[in-house]
C-alpha atoms as a PDB file:
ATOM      1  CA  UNK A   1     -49.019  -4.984 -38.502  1.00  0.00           C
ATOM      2  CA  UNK A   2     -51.010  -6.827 -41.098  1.00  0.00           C
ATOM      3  CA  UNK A   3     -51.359  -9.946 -38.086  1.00  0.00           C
ATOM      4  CA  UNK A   4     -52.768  -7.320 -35.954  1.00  0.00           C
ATOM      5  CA  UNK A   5     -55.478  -6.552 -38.483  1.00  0.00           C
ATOM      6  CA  UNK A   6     -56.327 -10.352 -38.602  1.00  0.00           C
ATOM      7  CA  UNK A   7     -57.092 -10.235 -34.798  1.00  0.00           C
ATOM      8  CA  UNK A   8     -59.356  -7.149 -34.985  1.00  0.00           C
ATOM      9  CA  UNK A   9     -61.358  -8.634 -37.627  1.00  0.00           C
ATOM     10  CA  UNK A  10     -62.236 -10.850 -34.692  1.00  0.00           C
ATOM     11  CA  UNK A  11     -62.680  -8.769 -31.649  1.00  0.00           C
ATOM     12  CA  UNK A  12     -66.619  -8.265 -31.077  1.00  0.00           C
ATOM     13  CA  UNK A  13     -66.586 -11.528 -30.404  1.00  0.00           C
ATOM     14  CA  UNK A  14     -66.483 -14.310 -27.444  1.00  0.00           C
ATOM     15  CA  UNK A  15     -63.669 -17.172 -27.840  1.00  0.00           C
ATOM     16  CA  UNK A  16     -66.203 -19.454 -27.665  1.00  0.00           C
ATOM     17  CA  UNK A  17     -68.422 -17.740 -30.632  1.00  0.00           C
ATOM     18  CA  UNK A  18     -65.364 -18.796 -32.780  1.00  0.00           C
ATOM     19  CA  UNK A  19     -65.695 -21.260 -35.297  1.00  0.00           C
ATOM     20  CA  UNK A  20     -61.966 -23.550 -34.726  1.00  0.00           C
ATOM     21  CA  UNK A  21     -60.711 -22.188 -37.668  1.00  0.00           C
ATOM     22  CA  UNK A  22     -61.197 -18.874 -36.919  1.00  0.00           C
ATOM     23  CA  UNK A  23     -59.828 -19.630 -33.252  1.00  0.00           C
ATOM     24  CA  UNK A  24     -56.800 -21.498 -34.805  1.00  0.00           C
ATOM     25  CA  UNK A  25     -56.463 -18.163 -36.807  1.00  0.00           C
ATOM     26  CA  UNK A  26     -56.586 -15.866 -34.094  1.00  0.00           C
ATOM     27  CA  UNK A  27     -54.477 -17.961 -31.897  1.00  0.00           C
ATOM     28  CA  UNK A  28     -51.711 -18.384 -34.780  1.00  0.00           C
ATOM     29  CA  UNK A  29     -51.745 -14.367 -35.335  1.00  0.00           C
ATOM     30  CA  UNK A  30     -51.805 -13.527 -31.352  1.00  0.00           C
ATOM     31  CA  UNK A  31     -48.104 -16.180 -30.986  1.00  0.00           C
ATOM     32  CA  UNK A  32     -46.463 -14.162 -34.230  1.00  0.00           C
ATOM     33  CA  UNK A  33     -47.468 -10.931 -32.580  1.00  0.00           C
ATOM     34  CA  UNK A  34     -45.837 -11.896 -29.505  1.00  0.00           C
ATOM     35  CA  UNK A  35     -42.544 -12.776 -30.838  1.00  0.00           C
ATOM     36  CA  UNK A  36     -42.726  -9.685 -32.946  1.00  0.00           C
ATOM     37  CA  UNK A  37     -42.542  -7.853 -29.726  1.00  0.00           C
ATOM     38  CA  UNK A  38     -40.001  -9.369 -28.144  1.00  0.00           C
ATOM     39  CA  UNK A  39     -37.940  -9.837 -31.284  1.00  0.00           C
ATOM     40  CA  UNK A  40     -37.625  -6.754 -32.559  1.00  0.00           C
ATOM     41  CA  UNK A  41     -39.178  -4.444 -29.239  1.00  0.00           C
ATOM     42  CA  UNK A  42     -41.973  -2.574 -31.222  1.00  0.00           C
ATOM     43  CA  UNK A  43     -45.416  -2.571 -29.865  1.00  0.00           C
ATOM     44  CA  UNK A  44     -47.759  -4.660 -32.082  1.00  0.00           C
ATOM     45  CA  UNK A  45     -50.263  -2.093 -32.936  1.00  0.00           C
ATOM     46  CA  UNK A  46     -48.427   1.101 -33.200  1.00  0.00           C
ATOM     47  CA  UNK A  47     -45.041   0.059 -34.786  1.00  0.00           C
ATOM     48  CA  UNK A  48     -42.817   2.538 -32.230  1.00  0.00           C
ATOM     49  CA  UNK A  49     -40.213   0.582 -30.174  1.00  0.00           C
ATOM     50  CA  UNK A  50     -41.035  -0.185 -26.991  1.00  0.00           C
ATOM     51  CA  UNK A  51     -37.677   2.246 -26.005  1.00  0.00           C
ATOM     52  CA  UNK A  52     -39.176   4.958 -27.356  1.00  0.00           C
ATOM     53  CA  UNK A  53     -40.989   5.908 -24.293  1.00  0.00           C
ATOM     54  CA  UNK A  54     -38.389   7.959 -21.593  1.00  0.00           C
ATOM     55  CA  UNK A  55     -37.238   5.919 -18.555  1.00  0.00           C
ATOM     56  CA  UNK A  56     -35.491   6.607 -15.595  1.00  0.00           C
ATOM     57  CA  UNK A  57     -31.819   5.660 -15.940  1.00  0.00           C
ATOM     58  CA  UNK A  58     -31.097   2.794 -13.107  1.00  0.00           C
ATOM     59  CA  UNK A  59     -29.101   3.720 -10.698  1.00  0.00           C
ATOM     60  CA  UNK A  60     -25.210   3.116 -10.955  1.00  0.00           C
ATOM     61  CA  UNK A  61     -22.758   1.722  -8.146  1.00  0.00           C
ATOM     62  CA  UNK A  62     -19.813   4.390  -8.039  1.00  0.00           C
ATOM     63  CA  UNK A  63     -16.659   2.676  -6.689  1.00  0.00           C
ATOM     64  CA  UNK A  64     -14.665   4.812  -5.041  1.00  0.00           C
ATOM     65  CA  UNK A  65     -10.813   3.320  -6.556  1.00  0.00           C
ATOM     66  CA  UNK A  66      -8.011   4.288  -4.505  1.00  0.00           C
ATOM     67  CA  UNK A  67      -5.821   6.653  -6.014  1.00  0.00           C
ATOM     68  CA  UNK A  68      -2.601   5.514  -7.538  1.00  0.00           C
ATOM     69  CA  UNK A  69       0.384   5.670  -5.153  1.00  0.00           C
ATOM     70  CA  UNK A  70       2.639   8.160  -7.209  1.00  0.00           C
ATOM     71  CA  UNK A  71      -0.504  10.125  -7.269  1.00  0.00           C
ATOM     72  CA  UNK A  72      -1.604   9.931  -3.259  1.00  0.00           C
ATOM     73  CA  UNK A  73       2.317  10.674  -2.979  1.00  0.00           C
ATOM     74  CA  UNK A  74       2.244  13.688  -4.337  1.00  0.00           C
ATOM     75  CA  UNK A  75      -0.595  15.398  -3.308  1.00  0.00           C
ATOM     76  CA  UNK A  76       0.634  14.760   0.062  1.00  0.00           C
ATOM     77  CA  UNK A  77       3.818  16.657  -0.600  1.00  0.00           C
ATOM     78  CA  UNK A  78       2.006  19.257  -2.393  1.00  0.00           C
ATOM     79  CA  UNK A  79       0.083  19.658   0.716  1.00  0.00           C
ATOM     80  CA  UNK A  80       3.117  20.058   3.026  1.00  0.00           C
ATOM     81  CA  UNK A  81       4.649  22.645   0.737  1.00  0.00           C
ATOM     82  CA  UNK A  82       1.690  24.766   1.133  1.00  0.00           C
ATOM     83  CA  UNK A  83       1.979  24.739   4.408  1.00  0.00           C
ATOM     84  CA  UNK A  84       5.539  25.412   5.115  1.00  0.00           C
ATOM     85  CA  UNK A  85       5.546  28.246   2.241  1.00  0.00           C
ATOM     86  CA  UNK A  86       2.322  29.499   4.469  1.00  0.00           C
ATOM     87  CA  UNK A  87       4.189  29.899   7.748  1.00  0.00           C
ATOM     88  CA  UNK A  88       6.931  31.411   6.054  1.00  0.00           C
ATOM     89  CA  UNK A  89       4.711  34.171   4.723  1.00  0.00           C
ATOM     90  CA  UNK A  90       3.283  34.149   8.111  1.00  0.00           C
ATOM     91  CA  UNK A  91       6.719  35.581   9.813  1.00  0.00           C
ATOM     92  CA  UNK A  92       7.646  37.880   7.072  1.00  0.00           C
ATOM     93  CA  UNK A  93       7.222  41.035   8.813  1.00  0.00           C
ATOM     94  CA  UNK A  94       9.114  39.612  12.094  1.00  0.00           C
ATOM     95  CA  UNK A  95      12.819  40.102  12.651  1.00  0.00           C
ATOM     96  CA  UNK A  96      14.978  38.411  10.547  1.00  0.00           C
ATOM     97  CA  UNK A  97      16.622  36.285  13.769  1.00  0.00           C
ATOM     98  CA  UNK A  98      13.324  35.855  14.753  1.00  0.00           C
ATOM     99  CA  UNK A  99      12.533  34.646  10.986  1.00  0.00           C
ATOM    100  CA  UNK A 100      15.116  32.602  10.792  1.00  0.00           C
ATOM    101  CA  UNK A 101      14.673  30.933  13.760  1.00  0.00           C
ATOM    102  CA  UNK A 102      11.125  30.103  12.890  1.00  0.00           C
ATOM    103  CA  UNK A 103      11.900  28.418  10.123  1.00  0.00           C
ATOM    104  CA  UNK A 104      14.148  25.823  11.613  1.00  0.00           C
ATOM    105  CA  UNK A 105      11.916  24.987  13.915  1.00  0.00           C
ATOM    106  CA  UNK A 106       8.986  24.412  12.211  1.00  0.00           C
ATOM    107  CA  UNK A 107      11.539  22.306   9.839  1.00  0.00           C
ATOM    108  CA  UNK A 108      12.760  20.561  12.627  1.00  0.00           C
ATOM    109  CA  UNK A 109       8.753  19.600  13.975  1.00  0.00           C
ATOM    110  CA  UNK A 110       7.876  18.874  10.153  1.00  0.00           C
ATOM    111  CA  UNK A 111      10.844  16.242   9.920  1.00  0.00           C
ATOM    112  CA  UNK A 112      10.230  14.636  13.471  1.00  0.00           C
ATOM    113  CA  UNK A 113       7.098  14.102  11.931  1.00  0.00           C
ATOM    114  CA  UNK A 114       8.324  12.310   8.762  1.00  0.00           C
ATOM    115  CA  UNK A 115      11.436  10.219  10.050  1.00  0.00           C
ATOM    116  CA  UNK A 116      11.317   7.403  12.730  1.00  0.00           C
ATOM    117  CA  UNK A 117      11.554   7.982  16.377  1.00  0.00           C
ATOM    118  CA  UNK A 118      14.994   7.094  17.241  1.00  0.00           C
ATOM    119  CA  UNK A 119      16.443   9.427  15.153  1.00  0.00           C
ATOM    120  CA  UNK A 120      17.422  13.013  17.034  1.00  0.00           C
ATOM    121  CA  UNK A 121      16.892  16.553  15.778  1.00  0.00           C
ATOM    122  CA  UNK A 122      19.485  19.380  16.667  1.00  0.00           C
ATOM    123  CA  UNK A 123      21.719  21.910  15.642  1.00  0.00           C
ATOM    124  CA  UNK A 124      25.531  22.452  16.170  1.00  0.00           C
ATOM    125  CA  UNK A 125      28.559  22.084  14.840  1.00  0.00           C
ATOM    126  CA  UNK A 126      30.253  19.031  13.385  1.00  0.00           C
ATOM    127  CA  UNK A 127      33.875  17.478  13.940  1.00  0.00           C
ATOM    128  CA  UNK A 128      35.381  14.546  12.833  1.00  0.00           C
ATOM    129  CA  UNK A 129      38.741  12.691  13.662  1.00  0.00           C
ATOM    130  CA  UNK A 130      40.873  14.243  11.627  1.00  0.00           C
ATOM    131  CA  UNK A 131      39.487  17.434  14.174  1.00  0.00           C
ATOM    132  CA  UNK A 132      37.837  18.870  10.823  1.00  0.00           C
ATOM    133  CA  UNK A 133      34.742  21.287  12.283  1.00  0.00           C
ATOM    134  CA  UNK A 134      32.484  22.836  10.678  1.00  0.00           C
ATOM    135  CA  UNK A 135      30.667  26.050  11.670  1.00  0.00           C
ATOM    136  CA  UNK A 136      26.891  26.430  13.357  1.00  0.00           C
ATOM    137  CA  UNK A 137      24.183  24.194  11.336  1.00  0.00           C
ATOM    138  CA  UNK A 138      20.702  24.810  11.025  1.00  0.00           C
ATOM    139  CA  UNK A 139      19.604  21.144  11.360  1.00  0.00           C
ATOM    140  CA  UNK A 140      21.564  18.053  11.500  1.00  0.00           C
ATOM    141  CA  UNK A 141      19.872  14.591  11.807  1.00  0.00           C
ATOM    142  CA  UNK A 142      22.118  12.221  13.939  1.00  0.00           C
ATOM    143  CA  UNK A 143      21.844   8.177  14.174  1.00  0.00           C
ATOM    144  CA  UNK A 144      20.528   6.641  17.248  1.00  0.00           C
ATOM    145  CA  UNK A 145      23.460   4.815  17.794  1.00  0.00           C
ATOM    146  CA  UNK A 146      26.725   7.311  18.598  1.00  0.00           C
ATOM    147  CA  UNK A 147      26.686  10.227  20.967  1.00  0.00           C
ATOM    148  CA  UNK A 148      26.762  14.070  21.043  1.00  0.00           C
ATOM    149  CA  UNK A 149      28.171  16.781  23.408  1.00  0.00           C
ATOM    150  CA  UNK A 150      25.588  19.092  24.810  1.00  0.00           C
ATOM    151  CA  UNK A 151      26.474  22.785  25.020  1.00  0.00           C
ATOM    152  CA  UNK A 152      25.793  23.793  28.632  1.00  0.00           C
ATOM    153  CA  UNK A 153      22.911  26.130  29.118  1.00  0.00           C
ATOM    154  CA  UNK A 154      21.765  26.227  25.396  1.00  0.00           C
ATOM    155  CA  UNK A 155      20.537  24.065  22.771  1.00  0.00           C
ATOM    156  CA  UNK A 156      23.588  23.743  20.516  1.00  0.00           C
ATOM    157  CA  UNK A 157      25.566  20.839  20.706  1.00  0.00           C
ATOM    158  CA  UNK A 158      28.729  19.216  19.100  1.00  0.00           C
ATOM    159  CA  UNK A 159      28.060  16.436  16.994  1.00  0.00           C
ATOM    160  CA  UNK A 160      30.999  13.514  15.783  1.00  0.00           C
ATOM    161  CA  UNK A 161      30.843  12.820  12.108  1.00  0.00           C
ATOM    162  CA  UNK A 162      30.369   9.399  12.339  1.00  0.00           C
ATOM    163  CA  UNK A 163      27.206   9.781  13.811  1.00  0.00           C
ATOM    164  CA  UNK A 164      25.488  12.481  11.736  1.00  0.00           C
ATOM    165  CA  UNK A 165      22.669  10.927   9.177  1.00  0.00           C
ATOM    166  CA  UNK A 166      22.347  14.232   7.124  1.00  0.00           C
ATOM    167  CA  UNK A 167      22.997  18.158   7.281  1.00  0.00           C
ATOM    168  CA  UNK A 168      19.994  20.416   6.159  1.00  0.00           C
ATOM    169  CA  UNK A 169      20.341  24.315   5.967  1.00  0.00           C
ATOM    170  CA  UNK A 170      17.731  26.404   6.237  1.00  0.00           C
ATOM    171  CA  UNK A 171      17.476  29.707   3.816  1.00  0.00           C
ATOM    172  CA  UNK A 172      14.746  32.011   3.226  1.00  0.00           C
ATOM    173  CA  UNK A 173      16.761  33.173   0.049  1.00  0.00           C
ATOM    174  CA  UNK A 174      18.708  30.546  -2.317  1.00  0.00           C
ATOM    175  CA  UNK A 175      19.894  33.633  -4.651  1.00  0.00           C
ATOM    176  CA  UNK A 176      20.889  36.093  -2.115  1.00  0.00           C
ATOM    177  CA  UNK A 177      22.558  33.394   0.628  1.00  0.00           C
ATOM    178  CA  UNK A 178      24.726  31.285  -2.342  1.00  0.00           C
ATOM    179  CA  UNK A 179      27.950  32.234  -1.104  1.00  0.00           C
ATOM    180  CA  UNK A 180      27.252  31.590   2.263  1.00  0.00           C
ATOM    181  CA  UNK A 181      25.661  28.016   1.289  1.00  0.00           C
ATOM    182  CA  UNK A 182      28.774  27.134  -0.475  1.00  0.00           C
ATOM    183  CA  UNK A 183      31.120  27.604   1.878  1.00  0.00           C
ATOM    184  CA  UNK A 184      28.964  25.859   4.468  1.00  0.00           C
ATOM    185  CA  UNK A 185      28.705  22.982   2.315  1.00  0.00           C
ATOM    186  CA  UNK A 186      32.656  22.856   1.612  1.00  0.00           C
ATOM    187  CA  UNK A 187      33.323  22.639   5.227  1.00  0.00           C
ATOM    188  CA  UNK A 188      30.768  19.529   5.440  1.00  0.00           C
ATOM    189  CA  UNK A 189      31.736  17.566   2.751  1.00  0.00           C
ATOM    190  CA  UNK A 190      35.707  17.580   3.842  1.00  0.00           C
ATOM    191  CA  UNK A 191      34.187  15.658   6.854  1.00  0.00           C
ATOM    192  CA  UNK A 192      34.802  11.935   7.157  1.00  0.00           C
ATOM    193  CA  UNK A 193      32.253   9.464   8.266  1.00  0.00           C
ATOM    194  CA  UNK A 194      35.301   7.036   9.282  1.00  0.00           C
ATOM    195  CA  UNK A 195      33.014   3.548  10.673  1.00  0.00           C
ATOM    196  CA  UNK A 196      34.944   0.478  11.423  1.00  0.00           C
ATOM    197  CA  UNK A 197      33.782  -3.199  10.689  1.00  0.00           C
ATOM    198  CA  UNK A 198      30.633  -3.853  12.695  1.00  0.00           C
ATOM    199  CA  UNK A 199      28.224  -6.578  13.220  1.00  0.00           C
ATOM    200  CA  UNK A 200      24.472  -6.548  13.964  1.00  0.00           C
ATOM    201  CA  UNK A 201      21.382  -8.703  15.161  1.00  0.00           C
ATOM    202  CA  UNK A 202      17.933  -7.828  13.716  1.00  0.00           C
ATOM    203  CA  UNK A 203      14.657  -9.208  15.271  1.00  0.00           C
ATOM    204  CA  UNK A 204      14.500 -12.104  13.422  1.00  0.00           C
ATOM    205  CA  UNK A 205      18.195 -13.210  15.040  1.00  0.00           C
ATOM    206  CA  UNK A 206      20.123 -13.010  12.182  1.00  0.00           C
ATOM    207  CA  UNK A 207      23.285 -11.990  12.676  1.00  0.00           C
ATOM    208  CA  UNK A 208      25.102  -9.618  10.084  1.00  0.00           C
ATOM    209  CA  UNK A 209      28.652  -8.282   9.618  1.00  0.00           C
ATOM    210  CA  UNK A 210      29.665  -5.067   7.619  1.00  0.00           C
ATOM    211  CA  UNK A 211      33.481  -4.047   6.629  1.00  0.00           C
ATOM    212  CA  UNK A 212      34.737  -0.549   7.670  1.00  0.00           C
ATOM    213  CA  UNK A 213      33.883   2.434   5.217  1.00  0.00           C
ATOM    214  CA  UNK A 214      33.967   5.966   4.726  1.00  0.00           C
ATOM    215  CA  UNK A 215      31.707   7.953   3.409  1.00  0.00           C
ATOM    216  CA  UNK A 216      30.832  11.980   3.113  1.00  0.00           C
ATOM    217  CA  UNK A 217      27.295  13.643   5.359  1.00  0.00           C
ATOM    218  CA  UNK A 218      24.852  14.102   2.897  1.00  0.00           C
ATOM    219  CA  UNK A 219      24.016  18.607   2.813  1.00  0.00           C
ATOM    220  CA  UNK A 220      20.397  19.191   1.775  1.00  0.00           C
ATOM    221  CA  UNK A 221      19.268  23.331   1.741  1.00  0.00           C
ATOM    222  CA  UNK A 222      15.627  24.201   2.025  1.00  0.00           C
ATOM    223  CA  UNK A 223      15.188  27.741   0.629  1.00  0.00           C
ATOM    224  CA  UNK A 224      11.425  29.671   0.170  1.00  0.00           C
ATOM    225  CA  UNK A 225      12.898  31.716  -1.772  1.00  0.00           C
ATOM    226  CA  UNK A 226      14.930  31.861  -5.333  1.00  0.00           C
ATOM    227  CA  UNK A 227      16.189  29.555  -8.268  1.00  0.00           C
END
């Protein structure tokens, strides 16, 4: 402040009306005012920061960052389950054959969906080797690799352990349909997946060889309803 007042002592006149000391003067006073400014951002004369005054914020670059994968994951699922548990409703006033026949199937389209092509969708019964059977399954996923008897004139077929991927039953009712999930899941799991020793060739031509095994079908239950 007091340099400003040494420059307005001077300002009625012309630069060259000043004596060179009083032009060395105002020329010394007008440099310190200048790196008062940008030293300390005040204005010279008035003393108030140069910020004071409001300015328009500069526009920012949003990035849009891709979700997390766990995240992405499941809001997907959640997604799905609102749709499934929204056809559900949808059929609740129909017959129950007619509602539980709806349900498969839109399990069954929802799945094709999800798992690769060359694995089949159906439902039947199950035997294995040791002529184990099962009774009627809602949906059993087979491997692309084995066959499975057609039932003539319907859908149903009859499926040989070793080439069944996974069992899923269908309920509307976990609670109410326990018994009848248990004892559909006991007859499954005393099946035998018997497979002897193989070999394969992927794409790349590498040849691999696997010793025999047994192993149980994995029995999954969707339910909309209960614990």
């Amino acid at each position: 402040m007091n340099q400003c007042k040494s420059v307005l002592e001077h300002r009625d006149k012309l630069w060259g009306e000043l004596s060179e000391s009083e032009g060395n003067i105002v020329a010394t006073r007008v440099g310190v005012i200048a790196r008062e400014i940008l030293g300390t951002g005040r204005a010279a004369e008035t003393g108030k920061r140069c910020t004071d005054t409001p300015r328009k914020p500069a526009p920012r670059l949003l990035l849009q960052c891709p979700l997390p994968l766990i995240t992405r994951c499941s809001l997907e699922l959640e997604g799905i389950k609102e749709v499934l548990l929204a056809h559900h409703l949808a059929g609740a006033r129909l017959p129950s054959a007619s509602k539980g026949s709806d349900r498969e199937v839109l399990v069954r389209e929802f799945l094709s969906q999800v798992f690769p092509p060359q694995f089949r969708f159906g439902t039947g019964a199950i035997v294995d080797a040791s002529k184990n059977m099962t009774g009627q399954l809602d949906i059993v996923i087979e491997f692309p690799f084995l066959p499975s008897l057609p039932a003539p004139g319907a859908r149903d077929r009859l499926y040989l352990a070793d080439s069944v991927a996974v069992v899923i039953e269908v309920k509307s009712n976990l609670t109410s349909q326990w018994p009848k999930i248990r004892a559909s899941a006991a007859k499954v799991q005393s099946l035998k997946r018997d497979w002897r020793a193989h070999a394969s060739l992927d794409t790349m031509g590498q040849y691999s060889l696997f010793d025999a095994s047994k192993s149980r079908i994995p029995y999954l239950v969707v339910s909309f309803k209960g614990a």
